[in-house]
PDB file of N, CA and C in Angstrom:
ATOM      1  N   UNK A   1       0.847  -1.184   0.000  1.00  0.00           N
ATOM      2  CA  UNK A   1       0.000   0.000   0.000  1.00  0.00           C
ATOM      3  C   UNK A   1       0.891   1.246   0.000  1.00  0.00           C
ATOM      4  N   UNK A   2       0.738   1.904  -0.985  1.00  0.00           N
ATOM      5  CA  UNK A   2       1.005   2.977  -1.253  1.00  0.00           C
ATOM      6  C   UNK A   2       0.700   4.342  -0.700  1.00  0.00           C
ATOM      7  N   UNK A   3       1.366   5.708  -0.402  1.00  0.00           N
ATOM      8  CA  UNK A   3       0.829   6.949   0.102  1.00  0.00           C
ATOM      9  C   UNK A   3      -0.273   7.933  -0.467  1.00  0.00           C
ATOM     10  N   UNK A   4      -0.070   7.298  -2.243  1.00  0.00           N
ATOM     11  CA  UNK A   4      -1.083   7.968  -2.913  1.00  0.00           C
ATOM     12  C   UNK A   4      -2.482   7.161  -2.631  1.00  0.00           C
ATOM     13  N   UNK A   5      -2.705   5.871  -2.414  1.00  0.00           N
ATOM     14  CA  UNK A   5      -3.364   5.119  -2.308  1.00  0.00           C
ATOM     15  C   UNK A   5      -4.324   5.848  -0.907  1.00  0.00           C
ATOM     16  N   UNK A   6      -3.479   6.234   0.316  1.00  0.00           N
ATOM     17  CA  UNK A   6      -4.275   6.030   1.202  1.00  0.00           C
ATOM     18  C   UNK A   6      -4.657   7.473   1.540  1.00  0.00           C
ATOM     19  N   UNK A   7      -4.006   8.403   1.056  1.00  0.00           N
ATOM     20  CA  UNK A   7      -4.395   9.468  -0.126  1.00  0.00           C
ATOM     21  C   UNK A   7      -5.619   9.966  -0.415  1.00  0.00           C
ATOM     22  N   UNK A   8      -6.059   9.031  -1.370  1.00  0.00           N
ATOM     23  CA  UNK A   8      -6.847   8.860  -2.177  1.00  0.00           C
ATOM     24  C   UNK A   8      -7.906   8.302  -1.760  1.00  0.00           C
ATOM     25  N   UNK A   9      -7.952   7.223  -1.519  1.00  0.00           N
ATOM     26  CA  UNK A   9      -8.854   6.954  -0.387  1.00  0.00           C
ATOM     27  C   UNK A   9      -9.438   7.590   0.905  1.00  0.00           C
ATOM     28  N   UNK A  10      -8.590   8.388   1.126  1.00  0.00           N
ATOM     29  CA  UNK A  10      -9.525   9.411   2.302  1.00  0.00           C
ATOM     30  C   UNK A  10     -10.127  10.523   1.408  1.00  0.00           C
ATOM     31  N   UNK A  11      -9.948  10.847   0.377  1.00  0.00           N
ATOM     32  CA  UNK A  11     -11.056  11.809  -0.386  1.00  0.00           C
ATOM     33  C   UNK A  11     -11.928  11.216  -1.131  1.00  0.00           C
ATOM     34  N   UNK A  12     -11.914  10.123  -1.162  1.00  0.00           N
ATOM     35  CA  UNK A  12     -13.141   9.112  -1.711  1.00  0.00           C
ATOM     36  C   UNK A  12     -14.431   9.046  -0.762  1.00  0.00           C
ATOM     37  N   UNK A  13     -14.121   9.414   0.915  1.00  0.00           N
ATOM     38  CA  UNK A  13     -15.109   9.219   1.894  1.00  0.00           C
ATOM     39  C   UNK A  13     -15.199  10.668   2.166  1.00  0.00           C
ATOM     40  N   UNK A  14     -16.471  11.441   1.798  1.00  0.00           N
ATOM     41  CA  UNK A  14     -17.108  12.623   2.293  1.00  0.00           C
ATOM     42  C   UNK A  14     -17.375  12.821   3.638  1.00  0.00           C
ATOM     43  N   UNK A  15     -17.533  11.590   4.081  1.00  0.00           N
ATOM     44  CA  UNK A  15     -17.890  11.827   5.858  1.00  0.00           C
ATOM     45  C   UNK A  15     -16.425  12.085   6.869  1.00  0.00           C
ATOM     46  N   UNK A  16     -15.671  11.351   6.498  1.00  0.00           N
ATOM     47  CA  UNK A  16     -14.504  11.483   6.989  1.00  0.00           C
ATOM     48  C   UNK A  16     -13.392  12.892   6.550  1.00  0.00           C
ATOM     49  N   UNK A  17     -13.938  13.399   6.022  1.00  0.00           N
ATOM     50  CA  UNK A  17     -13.568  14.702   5.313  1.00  0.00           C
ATOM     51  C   UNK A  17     -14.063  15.531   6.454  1.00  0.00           C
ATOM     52  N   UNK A  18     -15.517  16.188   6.314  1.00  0.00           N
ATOM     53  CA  UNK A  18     -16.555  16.167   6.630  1.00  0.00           C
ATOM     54  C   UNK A  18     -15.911  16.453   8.348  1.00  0.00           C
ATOM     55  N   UNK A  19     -15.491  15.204   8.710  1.00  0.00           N
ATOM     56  CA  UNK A  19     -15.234  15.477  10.485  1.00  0.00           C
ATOM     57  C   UNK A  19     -13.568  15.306  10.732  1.00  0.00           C
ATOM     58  N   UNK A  20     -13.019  15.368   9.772  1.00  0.00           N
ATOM     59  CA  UNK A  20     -11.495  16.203  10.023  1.00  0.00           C
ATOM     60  C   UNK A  20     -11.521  17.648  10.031  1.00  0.00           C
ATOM     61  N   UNK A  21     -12.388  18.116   8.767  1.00  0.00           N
ATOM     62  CA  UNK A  21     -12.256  19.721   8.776  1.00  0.00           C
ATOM     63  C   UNK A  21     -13.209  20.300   9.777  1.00  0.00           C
ATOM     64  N   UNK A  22     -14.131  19.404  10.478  1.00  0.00           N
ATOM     65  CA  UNK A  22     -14.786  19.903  11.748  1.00  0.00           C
ATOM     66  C   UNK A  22     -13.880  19.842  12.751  1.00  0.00           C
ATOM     67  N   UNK A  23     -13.197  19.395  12.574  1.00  0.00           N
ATOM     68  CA  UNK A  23     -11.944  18.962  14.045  1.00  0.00           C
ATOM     69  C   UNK A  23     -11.063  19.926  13.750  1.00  0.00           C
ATOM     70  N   UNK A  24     -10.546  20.273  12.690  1.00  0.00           N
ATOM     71  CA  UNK A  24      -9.523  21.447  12.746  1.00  0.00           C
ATOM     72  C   UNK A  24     -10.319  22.670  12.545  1.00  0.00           C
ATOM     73  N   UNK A  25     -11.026  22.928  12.579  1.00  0.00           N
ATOM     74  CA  UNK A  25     -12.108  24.216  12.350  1.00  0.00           C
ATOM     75  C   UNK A  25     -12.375  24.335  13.931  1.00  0.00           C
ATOM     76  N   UNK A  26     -12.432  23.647  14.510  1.00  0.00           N
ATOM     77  CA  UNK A  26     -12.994  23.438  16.326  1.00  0.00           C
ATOM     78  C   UNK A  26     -11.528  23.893  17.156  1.00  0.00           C
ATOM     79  N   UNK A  27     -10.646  23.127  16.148  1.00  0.00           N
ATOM     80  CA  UNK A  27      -9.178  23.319  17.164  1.00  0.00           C
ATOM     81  C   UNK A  27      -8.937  24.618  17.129  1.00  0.00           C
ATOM     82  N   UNK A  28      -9.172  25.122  15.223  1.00  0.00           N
ATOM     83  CA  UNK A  28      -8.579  26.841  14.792  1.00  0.00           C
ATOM     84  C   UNK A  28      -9.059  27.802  15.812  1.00  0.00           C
ATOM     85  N   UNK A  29     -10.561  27.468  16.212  1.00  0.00           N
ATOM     86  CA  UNK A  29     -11.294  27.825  17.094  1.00  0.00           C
ATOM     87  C   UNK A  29     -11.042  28.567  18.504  1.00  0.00           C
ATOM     88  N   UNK A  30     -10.579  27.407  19.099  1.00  0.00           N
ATOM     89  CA  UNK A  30      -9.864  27.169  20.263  1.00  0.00           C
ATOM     90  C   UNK A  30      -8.793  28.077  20.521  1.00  0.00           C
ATOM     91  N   UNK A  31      -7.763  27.450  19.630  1.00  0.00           N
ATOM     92  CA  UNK A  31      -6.536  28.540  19.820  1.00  0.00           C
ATOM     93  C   UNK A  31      -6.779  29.652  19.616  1.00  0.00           C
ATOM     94  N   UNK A  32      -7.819  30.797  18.757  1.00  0.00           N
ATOM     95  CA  UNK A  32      -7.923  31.873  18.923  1.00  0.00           C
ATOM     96  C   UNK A  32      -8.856  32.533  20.019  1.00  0.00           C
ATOM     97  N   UNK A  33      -9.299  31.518  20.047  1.00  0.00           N
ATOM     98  CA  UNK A  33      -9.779  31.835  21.542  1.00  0.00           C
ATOM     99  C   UNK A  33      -8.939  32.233  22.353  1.00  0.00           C
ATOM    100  N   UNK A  34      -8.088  31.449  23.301  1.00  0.00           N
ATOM    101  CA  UNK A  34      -6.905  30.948  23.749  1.00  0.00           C
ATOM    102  C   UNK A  34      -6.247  32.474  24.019  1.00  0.00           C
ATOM    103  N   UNK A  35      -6.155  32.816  22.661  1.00  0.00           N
ATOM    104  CA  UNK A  35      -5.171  33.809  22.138  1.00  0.00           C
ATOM    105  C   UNK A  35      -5.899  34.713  22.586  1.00  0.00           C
ATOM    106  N   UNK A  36      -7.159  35.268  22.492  1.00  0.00           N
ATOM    107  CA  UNK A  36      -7.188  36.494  22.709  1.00  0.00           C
ATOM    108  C   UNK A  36      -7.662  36.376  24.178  1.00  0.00           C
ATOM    109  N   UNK A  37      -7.943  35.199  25.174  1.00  0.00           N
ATOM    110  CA  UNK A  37      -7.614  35.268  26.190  1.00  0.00           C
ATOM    111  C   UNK A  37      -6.165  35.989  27.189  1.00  0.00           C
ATOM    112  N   UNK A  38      -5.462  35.122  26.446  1.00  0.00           N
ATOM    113  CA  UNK A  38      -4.227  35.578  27.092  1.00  0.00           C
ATOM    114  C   UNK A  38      -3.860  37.017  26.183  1.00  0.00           C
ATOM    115  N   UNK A  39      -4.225  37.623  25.444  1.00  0.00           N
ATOM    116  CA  UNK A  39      -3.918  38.805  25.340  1.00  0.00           C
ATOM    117  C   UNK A  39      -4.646  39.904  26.263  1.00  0.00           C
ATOM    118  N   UNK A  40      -5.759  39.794  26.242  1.00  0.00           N
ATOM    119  CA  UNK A  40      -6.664  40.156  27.090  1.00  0.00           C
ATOM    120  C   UNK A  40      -6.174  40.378  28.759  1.00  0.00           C
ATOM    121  N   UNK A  41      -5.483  39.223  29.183  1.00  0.00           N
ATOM    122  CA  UNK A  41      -4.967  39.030  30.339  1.00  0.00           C
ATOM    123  C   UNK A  41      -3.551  39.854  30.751  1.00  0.00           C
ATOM    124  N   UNK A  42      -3.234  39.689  29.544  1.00  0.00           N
ATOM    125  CA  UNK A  42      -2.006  40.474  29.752  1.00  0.00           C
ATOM    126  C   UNK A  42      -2.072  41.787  29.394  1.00  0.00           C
ATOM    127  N   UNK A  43      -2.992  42.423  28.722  1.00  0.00           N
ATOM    128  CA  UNK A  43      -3.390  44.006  28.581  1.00  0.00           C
ATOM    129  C   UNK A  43      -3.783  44.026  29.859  1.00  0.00           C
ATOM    130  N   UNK A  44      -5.042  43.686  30.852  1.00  0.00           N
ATOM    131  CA  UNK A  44      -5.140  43.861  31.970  1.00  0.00           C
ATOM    132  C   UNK A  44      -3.978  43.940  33.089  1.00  0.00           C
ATOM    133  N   UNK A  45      -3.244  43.103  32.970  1.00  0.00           N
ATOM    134  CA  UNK A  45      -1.988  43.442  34.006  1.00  0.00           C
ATOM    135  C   UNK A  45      -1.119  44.603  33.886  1.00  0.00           C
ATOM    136  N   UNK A  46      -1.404  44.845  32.735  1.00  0.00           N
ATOM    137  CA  UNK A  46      -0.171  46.117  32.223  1.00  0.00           C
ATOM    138  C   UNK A  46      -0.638  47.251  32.381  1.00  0.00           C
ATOM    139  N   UNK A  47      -2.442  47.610  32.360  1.00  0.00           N
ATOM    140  CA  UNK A  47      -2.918  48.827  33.099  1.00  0.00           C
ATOM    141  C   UNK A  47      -3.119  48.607  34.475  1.00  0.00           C
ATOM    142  N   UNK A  48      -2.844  47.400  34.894  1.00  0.00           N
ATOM    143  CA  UNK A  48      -2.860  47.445  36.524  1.00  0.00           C
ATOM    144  C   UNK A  48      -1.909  47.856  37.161  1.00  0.00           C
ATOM    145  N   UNK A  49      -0.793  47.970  36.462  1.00  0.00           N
ATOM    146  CA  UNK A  49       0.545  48.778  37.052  1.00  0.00           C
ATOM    147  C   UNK A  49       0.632  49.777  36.689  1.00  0.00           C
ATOM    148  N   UNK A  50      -0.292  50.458  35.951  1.00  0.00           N
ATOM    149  CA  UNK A  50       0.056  51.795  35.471  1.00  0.00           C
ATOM    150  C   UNK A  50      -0.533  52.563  36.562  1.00  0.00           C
TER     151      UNK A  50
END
């Protein structure tokens, strides 16, 4: 079995497509979340010393 093979075979199944790009769409999600948490957090500390 080949790399193009297995490849190829995962774009042959729509469903499995389908809930990878839901899984990285959920993760992209996350981390910008994440992100503007901790930016958020850290703008707050920096007018707390001012």
């Amino acid at each position: 079995m080949q790399i193009g093979d297995l490849v190829s075979g995962f774009f042959e199944d729509p469903v499995l497509v389908a809930i990878v790009a839901i899984l990285l769409g959920f993760v992209f999600l996350v981390y910008l979340f994440l992100r503007r948490t901790a930016q958020g957090f850290k703008q707050g500390m920096d007018q707390g010393r001012q």
